[in-house]
C-alpha atoms as a PDB file:
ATOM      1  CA  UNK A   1    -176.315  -5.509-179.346  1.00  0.00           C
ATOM      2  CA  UNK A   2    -172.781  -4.391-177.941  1.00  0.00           C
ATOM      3  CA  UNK A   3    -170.391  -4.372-180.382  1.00  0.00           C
ATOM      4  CA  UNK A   4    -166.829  -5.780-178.966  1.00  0.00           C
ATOM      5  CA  UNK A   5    -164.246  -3.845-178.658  1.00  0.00           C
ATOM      6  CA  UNK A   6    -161.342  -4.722-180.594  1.00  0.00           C
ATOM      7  CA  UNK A   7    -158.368  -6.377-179.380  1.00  0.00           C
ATOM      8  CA  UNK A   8    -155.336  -3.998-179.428  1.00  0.00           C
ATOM      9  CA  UNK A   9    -152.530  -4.773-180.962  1.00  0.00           C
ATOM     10  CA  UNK A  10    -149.608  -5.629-178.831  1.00  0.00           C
ATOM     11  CA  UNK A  11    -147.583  -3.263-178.147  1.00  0.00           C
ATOM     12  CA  UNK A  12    -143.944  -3.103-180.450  1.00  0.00           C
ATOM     13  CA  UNK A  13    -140.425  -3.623-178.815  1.00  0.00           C
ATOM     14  CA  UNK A  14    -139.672   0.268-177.587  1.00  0.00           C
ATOM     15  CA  UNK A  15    -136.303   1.146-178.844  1.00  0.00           C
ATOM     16  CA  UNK A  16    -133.709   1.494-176.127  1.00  0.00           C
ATOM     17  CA  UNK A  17    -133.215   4.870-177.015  1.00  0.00           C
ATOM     18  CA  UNK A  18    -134.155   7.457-180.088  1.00  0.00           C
ATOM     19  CA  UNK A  19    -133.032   5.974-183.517  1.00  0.00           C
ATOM     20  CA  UNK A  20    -130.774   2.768-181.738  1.00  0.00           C
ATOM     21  CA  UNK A  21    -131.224  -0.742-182.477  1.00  0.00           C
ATOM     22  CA  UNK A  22    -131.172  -3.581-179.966  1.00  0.00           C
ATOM     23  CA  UNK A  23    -129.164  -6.424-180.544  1.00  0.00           C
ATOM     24  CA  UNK A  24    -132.013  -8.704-178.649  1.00  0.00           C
ATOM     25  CA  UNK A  25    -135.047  -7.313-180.649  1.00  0.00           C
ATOM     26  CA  UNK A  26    -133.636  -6.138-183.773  1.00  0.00           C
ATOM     27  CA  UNK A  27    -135.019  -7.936-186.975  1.00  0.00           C
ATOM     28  CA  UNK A  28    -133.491  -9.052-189.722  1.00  0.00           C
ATOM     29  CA  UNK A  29    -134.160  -5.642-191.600  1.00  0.00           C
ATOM     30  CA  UNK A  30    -133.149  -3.732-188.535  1.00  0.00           C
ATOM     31  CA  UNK A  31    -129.157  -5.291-188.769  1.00  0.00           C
ATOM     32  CA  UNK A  32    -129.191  -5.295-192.762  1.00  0.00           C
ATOM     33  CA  UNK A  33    -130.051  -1.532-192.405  1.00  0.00           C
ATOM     34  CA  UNK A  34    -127.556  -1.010-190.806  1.00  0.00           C
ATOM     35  CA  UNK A  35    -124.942  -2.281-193.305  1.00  0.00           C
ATOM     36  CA  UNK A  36    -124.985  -5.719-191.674  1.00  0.00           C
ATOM     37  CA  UNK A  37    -124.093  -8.234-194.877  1.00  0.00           C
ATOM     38  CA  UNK A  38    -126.936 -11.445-194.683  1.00  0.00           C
ATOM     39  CA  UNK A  39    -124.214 -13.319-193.431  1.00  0.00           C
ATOM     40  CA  UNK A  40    -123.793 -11.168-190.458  1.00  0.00           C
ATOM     41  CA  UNK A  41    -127.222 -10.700-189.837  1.00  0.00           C
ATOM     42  CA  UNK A  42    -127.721 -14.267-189.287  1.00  0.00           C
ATOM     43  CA  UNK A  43    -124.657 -14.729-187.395  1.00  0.00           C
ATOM     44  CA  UNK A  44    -125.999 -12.310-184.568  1.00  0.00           C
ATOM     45  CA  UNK A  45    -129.605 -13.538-185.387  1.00  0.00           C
ATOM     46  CA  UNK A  46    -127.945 -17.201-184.308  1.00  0.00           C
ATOM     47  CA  UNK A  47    -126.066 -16.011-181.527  1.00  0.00           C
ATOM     48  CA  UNK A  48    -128.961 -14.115-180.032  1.00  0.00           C
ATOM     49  CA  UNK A  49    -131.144 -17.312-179.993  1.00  0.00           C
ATOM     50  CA  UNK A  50    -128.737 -18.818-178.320  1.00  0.00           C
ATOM     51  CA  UNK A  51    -127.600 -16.901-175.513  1.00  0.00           C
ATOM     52  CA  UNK A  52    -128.398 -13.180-175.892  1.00  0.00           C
ATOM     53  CA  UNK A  53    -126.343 -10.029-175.903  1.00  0.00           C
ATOM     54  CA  UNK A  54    -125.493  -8.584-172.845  1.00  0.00           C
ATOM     55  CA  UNK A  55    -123.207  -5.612-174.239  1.00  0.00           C
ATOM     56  CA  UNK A  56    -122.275  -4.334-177.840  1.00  0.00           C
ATOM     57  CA  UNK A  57    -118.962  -5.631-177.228  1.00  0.00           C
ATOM     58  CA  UNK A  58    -120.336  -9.237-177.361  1.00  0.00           C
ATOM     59  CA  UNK A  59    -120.126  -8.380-181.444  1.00  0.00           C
ATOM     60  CA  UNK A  60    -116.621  -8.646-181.098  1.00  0.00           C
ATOM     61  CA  UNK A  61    -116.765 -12.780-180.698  1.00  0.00           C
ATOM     62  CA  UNK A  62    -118.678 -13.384-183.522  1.00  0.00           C
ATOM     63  CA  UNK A  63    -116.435 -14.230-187.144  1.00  0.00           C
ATOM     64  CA  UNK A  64    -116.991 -11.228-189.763  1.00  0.00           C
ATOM     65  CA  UNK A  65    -117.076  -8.640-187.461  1.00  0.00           C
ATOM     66  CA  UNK A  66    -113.971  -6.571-187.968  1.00  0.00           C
ATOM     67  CA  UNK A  67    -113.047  -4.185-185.189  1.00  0.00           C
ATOM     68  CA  UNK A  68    -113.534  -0.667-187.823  1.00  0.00           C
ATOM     69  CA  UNK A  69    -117.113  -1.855-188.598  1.00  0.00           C
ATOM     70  CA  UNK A  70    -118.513  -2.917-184.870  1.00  0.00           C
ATOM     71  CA  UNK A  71    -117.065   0.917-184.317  1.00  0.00           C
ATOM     72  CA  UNK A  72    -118.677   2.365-186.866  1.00  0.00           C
ATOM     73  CA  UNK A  73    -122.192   1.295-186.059  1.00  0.00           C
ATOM     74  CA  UNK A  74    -121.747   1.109-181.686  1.00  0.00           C
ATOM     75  CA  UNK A  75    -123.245   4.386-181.469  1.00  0.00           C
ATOM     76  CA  UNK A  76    -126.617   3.136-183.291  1.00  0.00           C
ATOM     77  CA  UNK A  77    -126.709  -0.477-181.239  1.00  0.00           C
ATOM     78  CA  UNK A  78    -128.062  -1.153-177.601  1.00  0.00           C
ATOM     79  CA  UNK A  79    -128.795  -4.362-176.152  1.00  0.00           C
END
């Protein structure tokens, strides 16, 4: 008898670069690790299933995102 192989496991979202988070990909722990508050978190969760990010910036049109704290975490986000 053969055994089968196993079926690998597929592969995980690669990050868009070392130690940055992407605003289409990123779960729930991802943003609240990053000092998003749950409400945040499910803000951009929401606004991602609706239309996707297609910059950072994008941040900037969603309610609870002051300007000092989208600038203190751009450097760790990507889309």
């Amino acid at each position: 008898f053969a055994t089968p192989e196993p079926t690998p496991a597929p592969p995980a979202a690669a990050p868009a670069a070392a130690g940055q988070v992407s605003l289409n990909t990123a779960t729930f722990e991802q943003l609240r690790e990053l000092g998003m508050s749950v409400t945040q978190t499910g803000r951009v969760l929401a606004y991602r299933e609706r239309q996707g990010f297609r910059s950072v910036d994008e941040l900037r049109t969603i309610p609870g995102f002051p300007d000092g704290f989208i600038d203190g975490i751009r450097g760790r986000l990507s889309v």
